[in-house]
N, C-alpha and C. Protein backbone atom coordinates (compact mmCIF):
# COMPACT_ATOMS: atom_id res chain seq x y z
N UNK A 1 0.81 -1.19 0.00
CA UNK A 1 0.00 0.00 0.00
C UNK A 1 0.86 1.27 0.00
N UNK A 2 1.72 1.16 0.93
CA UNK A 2 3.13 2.42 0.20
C UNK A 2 3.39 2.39 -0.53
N UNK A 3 3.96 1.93 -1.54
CA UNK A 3 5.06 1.41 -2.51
C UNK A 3 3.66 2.34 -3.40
N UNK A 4 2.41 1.42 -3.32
CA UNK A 4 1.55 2.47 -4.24
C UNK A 4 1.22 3.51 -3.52
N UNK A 5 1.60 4.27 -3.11
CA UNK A 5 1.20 5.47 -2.90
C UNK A 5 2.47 6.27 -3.10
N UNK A 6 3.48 6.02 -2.93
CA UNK A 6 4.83 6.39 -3.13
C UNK A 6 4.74 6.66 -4.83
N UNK A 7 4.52 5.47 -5.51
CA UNK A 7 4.35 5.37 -6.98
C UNK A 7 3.29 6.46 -8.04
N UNK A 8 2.38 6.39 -6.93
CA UNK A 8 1.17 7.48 -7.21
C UNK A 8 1.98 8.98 -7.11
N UNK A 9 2.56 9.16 -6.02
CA UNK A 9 2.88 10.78 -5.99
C UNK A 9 3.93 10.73 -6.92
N UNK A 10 4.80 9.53 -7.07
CA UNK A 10 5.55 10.08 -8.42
C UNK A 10 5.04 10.00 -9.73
N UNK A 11 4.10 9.45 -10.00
CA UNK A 11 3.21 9.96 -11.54
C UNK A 11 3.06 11.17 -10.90
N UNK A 12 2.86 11.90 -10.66
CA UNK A 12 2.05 13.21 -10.35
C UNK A 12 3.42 14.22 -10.67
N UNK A 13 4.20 14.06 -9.85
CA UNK A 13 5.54 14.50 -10.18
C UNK A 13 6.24 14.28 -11.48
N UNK A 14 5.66 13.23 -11.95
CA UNK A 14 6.55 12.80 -13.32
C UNK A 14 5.87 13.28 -14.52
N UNK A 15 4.70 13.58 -14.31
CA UNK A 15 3.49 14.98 -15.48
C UNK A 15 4.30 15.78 -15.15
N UNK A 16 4.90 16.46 -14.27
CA UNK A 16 5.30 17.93 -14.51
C UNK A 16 6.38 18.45 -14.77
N UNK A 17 7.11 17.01 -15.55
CA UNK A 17 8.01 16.78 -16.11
C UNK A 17 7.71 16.48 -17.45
N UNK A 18 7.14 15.61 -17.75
CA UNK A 18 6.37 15.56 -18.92
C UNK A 18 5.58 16.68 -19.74
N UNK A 19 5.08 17.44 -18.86
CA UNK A 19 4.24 18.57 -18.93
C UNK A 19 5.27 20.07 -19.74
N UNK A 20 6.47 19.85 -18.94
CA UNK A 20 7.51 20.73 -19.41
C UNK A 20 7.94 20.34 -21.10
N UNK A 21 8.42 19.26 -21.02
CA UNK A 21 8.66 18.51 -22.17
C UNK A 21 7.47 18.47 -23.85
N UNK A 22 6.18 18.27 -23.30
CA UNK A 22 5.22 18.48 -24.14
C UNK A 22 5.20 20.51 -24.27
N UNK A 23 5.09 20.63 -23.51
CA UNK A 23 5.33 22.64 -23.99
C UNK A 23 6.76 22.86 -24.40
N UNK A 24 7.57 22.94 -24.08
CA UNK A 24 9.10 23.08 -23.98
C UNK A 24 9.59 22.57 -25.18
N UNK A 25 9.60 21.68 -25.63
CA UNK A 25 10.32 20.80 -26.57
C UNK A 25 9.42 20.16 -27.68
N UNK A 26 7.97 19.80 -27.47
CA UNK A 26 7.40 19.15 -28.96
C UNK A 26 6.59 20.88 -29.17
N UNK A 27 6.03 21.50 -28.39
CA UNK A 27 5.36 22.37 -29.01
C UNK A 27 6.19 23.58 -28.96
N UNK A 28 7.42 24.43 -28.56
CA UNK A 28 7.77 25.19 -29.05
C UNK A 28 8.88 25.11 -29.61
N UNK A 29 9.92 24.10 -29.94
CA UNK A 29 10.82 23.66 -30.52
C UNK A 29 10.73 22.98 -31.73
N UNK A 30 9.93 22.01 -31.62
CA UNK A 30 9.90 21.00 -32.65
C UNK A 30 8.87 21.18 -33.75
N UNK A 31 9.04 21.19 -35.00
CA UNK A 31 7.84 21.73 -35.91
C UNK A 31 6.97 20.28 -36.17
N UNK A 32 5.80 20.72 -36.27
CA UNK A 32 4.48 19.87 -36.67
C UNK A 32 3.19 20.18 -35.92
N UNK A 33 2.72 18.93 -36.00
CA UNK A 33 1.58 19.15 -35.48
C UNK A 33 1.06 19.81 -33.56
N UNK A 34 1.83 19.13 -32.60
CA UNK A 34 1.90 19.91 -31.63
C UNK A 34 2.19 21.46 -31.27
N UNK A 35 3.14 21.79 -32.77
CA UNK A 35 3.75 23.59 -32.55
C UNK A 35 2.29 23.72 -33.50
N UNK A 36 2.14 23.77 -34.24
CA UNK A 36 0.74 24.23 -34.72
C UNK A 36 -0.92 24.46 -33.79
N UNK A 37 -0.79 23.13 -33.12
CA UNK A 37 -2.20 23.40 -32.39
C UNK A 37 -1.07 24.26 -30.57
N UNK A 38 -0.44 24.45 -30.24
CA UNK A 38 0.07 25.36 -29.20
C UNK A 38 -0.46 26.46 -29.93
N UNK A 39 0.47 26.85 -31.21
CA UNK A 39 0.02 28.15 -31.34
C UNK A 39 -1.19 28.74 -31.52
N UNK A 40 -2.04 28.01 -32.04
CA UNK A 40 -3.74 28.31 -32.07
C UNK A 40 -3.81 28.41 -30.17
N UNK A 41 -3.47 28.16 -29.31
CA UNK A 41 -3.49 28.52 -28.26
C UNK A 41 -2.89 30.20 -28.10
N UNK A 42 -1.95 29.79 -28.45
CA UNK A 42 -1.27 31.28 -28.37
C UNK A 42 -2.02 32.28 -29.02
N UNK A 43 -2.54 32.19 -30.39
CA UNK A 43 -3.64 33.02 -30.58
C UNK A 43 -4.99 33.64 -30.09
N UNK A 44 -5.27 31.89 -29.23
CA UNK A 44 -6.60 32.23 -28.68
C UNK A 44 -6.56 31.86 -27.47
N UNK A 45 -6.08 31.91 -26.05
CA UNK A 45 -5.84 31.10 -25.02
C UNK A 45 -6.79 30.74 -24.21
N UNK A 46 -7.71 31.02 -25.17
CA UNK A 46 -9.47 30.42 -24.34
C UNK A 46 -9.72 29.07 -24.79
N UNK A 47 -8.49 28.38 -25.71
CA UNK A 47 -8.88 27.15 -26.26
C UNK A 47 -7.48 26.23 -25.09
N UNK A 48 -8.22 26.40 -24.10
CA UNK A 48 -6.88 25.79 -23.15
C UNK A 48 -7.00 23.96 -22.84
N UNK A 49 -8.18 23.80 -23.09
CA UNK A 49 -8.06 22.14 -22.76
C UNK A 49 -7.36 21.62 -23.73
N UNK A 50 -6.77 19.98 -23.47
CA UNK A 50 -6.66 19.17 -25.00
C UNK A 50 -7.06 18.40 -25.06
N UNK A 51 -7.75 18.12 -26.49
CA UNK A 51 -8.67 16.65 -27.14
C UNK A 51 -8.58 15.66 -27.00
N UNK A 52 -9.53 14.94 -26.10
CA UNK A 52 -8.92 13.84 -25.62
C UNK A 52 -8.64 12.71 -26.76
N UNK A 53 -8.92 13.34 -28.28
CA UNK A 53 -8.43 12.70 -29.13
C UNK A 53 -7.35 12.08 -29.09
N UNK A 54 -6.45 13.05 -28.07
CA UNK A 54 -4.82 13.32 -28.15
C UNK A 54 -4.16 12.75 -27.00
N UNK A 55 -5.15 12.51 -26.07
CA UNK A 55 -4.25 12.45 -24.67
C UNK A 55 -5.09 11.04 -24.57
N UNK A 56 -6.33 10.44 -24.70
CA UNK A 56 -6.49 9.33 -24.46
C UNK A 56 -5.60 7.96 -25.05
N UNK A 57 -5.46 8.04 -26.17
CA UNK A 57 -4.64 7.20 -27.03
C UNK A 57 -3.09 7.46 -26.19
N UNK A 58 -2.92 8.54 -26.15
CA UNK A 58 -1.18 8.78 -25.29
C UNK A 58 -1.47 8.53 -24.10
N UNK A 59 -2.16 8.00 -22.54
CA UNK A 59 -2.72 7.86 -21.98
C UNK A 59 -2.51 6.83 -21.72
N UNK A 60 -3.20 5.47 -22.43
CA UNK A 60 -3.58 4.19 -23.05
C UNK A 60 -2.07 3.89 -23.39
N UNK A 61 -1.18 4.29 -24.01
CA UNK A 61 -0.13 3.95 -24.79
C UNK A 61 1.12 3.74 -23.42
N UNK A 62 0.77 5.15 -22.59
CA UNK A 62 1.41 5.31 -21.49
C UNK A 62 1.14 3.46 -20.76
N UNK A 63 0.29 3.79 -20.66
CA UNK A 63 -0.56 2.23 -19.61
C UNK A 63 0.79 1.12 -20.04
N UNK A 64 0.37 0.77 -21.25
CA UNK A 64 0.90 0.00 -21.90
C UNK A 64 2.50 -0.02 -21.09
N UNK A 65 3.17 0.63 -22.07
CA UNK A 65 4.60 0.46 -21.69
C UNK A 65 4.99 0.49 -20.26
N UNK A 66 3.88 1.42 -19.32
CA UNK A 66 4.74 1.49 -17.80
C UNK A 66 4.36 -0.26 -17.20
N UNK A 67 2.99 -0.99 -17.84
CA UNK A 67 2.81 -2.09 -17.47
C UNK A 67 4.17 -3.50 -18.38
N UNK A 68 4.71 -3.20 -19.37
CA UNK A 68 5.61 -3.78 -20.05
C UNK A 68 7.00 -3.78 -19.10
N UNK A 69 7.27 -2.46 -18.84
CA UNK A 69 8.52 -2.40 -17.95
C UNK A 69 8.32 -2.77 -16.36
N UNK A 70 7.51 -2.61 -15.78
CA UNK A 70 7.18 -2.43 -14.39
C UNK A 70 5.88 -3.16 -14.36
N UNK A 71 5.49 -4.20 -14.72
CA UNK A 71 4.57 -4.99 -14.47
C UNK A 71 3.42 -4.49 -13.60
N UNK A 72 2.17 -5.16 -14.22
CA UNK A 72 0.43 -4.06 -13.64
C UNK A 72 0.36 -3.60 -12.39
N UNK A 73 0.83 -4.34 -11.04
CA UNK A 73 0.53 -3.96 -10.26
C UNK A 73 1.21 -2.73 -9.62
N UNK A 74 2.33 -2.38 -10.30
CA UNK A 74 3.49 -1.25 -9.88
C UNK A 74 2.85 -0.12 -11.05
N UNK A 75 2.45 -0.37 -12.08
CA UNK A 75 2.26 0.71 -13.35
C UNK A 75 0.81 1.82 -12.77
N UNK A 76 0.37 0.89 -12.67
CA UNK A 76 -1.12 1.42 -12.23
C UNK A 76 -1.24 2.51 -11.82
N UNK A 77 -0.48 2.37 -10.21
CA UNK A 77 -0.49 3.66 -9.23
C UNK A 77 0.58 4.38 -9.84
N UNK A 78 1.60 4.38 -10.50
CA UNK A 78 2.51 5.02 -11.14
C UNK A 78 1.20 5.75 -12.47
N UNK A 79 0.72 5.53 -13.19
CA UNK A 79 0.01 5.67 -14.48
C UNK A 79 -1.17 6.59 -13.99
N UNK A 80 -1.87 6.37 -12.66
CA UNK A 80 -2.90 7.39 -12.33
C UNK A 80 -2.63 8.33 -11.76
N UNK A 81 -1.21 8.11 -11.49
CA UNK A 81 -1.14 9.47 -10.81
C UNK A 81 -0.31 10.40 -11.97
N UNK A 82 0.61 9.68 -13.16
CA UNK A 82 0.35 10.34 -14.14
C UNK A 82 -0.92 11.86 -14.49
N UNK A 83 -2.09 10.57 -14.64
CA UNK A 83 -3.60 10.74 -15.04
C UNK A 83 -3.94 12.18 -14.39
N UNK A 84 -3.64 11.48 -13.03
CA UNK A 84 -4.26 13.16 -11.77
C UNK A 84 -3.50 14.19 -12.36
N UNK A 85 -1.94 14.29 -12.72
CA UNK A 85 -1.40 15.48 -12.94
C UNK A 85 -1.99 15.81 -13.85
N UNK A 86 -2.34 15.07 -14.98
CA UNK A 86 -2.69 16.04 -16.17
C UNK A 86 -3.91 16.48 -15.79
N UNK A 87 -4.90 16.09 -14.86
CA UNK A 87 -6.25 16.60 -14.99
C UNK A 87 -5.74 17.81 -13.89
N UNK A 88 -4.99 17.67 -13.58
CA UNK A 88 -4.72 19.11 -12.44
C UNK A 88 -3.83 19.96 -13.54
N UNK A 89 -3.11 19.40 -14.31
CA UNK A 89 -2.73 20.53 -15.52
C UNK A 89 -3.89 21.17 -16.03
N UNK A 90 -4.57 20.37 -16.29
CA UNK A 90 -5.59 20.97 -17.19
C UNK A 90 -6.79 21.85 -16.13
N UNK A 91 -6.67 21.37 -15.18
CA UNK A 91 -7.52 22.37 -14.14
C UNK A 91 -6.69 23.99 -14.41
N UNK A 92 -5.68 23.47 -13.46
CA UNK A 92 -4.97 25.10 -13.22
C UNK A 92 -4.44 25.55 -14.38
N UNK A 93 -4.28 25.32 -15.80
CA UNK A 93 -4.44 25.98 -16.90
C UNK A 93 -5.56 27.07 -16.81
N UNK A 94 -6.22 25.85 -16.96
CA UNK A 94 -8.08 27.07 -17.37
C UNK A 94 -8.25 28.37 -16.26
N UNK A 95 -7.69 27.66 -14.75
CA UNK A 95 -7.53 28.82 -14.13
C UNK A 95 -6.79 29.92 -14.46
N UNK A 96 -5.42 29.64 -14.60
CA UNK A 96 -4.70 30.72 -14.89
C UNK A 96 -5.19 31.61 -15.74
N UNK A 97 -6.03 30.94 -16.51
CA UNK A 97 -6.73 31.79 -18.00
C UNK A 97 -8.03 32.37 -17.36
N UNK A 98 -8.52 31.70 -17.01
CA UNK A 98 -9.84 32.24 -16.35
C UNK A 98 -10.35 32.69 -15.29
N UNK A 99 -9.71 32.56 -14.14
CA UNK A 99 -10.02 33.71 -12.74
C UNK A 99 -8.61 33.68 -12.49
N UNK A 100 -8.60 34.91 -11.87
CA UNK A 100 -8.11 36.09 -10.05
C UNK A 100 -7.52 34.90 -8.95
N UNK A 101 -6.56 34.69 -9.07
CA UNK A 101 -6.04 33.64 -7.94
C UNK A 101 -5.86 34.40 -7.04
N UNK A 102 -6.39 33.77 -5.92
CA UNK A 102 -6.52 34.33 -4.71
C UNK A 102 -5.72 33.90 -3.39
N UNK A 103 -4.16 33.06 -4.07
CA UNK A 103 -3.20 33.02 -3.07
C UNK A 103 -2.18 33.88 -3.87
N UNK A 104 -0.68 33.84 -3.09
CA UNK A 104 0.53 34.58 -3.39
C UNK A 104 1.29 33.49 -4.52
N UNK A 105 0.89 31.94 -4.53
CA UNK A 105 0.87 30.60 -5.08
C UNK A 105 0.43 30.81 -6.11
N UNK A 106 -0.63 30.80 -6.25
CA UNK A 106 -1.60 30.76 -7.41
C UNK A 106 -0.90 32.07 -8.54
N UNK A 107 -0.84 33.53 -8.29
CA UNK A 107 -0.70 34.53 -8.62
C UNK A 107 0.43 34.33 -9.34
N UNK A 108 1.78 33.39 -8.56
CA UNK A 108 2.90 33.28 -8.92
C UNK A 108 3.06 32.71 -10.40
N UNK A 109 2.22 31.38 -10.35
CA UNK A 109 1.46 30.81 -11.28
C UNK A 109 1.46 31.47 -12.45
N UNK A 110 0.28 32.08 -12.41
CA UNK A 110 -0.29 33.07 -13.20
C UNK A 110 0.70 33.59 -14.28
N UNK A 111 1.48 34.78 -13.24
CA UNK A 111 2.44 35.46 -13.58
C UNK A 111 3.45 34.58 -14.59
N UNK A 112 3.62 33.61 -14.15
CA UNK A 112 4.53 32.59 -14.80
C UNK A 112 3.97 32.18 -16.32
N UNK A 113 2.88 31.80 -16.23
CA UNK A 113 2.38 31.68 -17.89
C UNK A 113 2.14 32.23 -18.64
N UNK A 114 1.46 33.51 -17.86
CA UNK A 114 1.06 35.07 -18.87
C UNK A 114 2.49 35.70 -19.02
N UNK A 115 3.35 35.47 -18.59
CA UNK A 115 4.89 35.82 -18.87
C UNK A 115 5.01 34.87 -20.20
N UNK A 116 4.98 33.92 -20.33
CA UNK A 116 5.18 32.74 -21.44
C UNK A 116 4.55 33.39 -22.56
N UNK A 117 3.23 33.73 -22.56
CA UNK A 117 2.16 34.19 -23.61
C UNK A 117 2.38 35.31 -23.96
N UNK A 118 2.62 36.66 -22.97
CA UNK A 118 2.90 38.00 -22.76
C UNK A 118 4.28 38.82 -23.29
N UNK A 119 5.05 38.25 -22.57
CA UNK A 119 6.38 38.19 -22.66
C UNK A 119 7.32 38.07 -23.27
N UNK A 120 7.78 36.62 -23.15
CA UNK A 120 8.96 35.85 -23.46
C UNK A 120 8.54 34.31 -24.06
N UNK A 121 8.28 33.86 -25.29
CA UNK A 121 7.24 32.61 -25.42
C UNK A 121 8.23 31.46 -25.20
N UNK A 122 9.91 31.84 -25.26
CA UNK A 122 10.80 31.22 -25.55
C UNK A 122 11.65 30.79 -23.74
N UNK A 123 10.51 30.97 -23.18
CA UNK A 123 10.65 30.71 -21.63
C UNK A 123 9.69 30.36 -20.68
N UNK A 124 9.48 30.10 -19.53
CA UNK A 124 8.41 29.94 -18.51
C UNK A 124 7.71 28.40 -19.14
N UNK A 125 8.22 27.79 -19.54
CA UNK A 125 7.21 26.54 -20.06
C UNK A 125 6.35 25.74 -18.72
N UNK A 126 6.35 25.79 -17.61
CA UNK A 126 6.23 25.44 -16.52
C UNK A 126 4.54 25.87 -16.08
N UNK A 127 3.45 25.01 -16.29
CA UNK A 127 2.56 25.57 -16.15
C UNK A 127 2.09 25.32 -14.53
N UNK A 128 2.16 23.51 -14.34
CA UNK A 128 1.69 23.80 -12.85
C UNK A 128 2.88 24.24 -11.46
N UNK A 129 3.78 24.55 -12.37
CA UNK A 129 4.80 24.45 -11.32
C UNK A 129 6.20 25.14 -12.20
N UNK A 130 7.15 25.62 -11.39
CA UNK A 130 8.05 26.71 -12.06
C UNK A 130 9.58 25.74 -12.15
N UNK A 131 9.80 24.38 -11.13
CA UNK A 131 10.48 23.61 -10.81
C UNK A 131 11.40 23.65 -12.51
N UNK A 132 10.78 23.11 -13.52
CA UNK A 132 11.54 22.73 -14.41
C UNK A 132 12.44 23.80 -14.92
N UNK A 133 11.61 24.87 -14.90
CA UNK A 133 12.50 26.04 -15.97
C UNK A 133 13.29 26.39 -14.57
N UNK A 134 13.49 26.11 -13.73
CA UNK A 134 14.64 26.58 -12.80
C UNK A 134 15.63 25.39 -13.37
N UNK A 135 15.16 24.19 -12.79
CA UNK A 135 16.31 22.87 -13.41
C UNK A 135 17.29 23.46 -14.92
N UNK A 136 16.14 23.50 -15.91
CA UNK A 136 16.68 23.46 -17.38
C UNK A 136 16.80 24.63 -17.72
N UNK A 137 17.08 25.49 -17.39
CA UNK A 137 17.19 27.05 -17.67
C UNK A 137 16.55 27.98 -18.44
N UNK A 138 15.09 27.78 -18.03
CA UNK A 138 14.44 28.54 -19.31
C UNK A 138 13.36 29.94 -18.45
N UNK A 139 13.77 29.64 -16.98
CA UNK A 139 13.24 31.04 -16.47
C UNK A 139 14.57 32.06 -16.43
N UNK A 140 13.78 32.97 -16.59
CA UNK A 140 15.13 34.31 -17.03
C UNK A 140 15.47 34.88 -16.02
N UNK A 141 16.68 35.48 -15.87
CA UNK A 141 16.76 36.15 -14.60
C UNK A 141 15.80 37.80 -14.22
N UNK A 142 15.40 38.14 -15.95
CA UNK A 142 14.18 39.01 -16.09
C UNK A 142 12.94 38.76 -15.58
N UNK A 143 12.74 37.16 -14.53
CA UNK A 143 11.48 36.76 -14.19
C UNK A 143 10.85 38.03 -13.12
N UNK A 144 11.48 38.49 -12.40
CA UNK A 144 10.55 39.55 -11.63
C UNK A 144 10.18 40.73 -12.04
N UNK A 145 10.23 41.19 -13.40
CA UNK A 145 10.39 42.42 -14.16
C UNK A 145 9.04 41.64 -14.72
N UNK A 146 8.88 40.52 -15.84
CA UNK A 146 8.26 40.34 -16.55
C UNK A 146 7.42 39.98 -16.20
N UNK A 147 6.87 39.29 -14.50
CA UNK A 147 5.71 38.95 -13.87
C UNK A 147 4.84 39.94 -13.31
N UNK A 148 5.98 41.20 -13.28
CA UNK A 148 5.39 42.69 -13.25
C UNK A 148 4.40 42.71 -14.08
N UNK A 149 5.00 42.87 -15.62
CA UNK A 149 4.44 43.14 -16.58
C UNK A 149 2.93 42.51 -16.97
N UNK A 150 2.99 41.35 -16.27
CA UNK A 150 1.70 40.37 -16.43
C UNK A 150 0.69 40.64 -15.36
N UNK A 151 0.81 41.15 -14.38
CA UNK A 151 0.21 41.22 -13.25
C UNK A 151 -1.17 41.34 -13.17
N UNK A 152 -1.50 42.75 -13.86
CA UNK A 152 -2.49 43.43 -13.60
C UNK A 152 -3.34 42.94 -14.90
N UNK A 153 -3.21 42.04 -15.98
CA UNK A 153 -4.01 41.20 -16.73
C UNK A 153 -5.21 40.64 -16.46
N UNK A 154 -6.07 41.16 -16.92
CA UNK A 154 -7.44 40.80 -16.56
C UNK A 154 -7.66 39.08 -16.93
N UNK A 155 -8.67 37.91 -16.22
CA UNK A 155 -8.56 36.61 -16.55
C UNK A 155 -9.44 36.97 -18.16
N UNK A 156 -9.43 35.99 -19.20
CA UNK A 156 -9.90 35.89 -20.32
C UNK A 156 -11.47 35.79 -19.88
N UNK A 157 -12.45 36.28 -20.70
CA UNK A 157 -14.11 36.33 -20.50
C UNK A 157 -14.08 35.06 -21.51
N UNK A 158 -15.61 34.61 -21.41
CA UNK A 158 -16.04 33.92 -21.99
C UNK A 158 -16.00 32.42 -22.36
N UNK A 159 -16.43 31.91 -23.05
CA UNK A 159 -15.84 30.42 -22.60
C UNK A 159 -14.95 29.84 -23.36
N UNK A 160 -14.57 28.48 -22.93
CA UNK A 160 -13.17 27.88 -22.89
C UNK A 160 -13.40 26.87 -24.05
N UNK A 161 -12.92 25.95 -24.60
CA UNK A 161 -13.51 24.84 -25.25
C UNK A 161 -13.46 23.72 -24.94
N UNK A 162 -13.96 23.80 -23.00
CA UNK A 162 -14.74 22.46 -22.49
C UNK A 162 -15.49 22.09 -22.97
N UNK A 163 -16.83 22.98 -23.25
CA UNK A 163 -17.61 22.28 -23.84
C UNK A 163 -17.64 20.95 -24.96
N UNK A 164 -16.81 21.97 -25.68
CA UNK A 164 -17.11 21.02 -27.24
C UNK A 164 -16.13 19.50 -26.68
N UNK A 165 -15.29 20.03 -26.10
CA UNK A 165 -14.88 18.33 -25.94
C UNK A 165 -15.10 17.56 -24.87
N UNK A 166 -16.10 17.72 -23.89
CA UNK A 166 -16.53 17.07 -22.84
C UNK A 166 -18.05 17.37 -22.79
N UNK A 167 -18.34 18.36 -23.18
CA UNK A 167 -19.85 18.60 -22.64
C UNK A 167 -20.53 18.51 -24.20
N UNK A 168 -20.53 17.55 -24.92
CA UNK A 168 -20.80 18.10 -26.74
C UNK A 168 -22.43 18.51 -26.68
N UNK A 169 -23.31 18.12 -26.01
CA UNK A 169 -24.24 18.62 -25.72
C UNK A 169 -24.42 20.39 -25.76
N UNK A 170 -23.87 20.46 -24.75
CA UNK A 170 -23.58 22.01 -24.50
C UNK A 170 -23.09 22.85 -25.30
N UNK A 171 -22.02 22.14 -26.37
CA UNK A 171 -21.20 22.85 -27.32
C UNK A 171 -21.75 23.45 -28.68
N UNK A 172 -22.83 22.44 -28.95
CA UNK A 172 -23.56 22.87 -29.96
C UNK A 172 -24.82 24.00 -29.97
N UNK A 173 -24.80 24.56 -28.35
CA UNK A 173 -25.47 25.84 -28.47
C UNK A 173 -24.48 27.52 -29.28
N UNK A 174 -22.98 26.91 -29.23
CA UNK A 174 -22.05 27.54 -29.76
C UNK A 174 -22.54 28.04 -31.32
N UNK A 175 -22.51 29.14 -31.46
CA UNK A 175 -22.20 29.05 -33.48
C UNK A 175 -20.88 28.27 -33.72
N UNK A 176 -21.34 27.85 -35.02
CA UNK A 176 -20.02 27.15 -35.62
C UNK A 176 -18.48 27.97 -36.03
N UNK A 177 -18.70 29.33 -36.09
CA UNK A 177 -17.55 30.45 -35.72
C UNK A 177 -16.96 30.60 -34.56
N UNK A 178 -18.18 30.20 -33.30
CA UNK A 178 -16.90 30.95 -32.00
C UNK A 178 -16.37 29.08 -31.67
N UNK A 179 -17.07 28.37 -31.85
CA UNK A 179 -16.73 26.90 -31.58
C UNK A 179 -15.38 26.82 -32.64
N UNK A 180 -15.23 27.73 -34.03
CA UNK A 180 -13.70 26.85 -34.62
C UNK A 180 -13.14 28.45 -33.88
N UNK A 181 -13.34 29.28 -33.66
CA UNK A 181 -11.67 30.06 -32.91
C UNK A 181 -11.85 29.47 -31.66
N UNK A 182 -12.52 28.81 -30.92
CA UNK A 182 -11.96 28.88 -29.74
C UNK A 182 -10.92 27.15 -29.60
N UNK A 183 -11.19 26.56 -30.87
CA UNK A 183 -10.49 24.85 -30.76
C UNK A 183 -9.48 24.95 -31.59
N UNK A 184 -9.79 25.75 -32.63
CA UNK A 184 -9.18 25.91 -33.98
C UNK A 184 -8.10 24.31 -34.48
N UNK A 185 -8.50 23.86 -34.76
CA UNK A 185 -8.31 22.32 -35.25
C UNK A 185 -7.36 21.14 -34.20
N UNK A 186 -8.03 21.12 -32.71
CA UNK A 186 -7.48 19.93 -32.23
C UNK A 186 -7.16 21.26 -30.81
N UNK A 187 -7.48 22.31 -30.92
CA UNK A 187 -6.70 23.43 -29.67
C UNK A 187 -5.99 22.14 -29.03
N UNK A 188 -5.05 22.97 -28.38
CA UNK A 188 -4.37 23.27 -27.90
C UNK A 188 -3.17 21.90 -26.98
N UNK A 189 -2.29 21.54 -27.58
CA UNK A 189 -1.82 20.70 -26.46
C UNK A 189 -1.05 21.43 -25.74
N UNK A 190 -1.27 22.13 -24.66
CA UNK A 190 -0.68 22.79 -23.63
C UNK A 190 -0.43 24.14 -23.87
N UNK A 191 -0.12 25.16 -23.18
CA UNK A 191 -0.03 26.29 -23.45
C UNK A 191 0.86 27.09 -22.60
């Protein structure tokens, strides 16, 4: 029961490593399809979720191999807690985009991504957490100047494109105009 729970907090830890890596390196480094749907983020950052077109199959694929190397009963709690980080990526994304954080934590946050978007795009890749770009050097020593600069940024109005990929019900009260800027073909793997 340790061993899985030990295993669990390091999936959780090991998304936000991964997390760096998917922003950092396939979507602002590497050309194709991931730098393409980022930047439709970058255009529109109300398209902050990603399709689970994209993450279920990578997800599933994950399963696979951590159960190949580390056999089911060790992968599991390693693999969901994967799972939790990304759904807490994808939580405190939408936040950062969409309300007023109301700790000194949260704000820091904030500051940190709207610096990424605002700023410097070629830095801050670190969405739930600032850990990596300290490790790999991609926060600047300009970070307290440029979190200035982000501060007083109002959160984005209007809605996000949960709907269309979780609530499809709901999505189709959308016109078919604000539904393609806010996804614009697959939105967004990370931002």
């Amino acid at each position: 029961m340790l061993f899985s729970a030990v295993l669990f907090l390091l999936g959780i830890g090991l998304w936000t490593f991964v997390e760096y890596l998917i922003h950092g390196v396939l979507s602002h480094r590497l050309r194709g399809f991931p730098s393409r749907a980022h930047g439709s983020h970058h255009r529109n950052p109300r398209g902050v979720f990603t399709s689970p077109r994209l993450w279920m199959p990578t997800a599933a694929a994950a399963l696979a191999l951590f159960a190949l190397a580390l056999g089911l009963a060790s992968a599991l709690p390693l693999w969901v807690g994967l799972i939790v980080g990304f759904a807490l990526y994808e939580l405190f994304h939408w936040h950062i985009h969409f309300r007023t954080p109301r700790t000194r934590w949260g704000r820091r946050l904030r500051a940190h991504h709207l610096a990424h978007h605002h700023v410097n795009p070629r830095a801050y890749y670190g969405v739930t957490t600032r850990l990596w770009d300290h490790v790999l050097g991609t926060l600047p020593e300009s970070w307290h100047r440029d979190y200035a600069r982000v501060a007083g940024l109002p959160p984005s109005r209007g809605h996000s494109n949960f709907a269309r990929f979780y609530l499809p019900w709901r999505a189709s009260s959308q016109t078919p105009d604000e539904t393609r800027r806010l996804t614009a073909r697959g939105a967004g793997p990370h931002g």
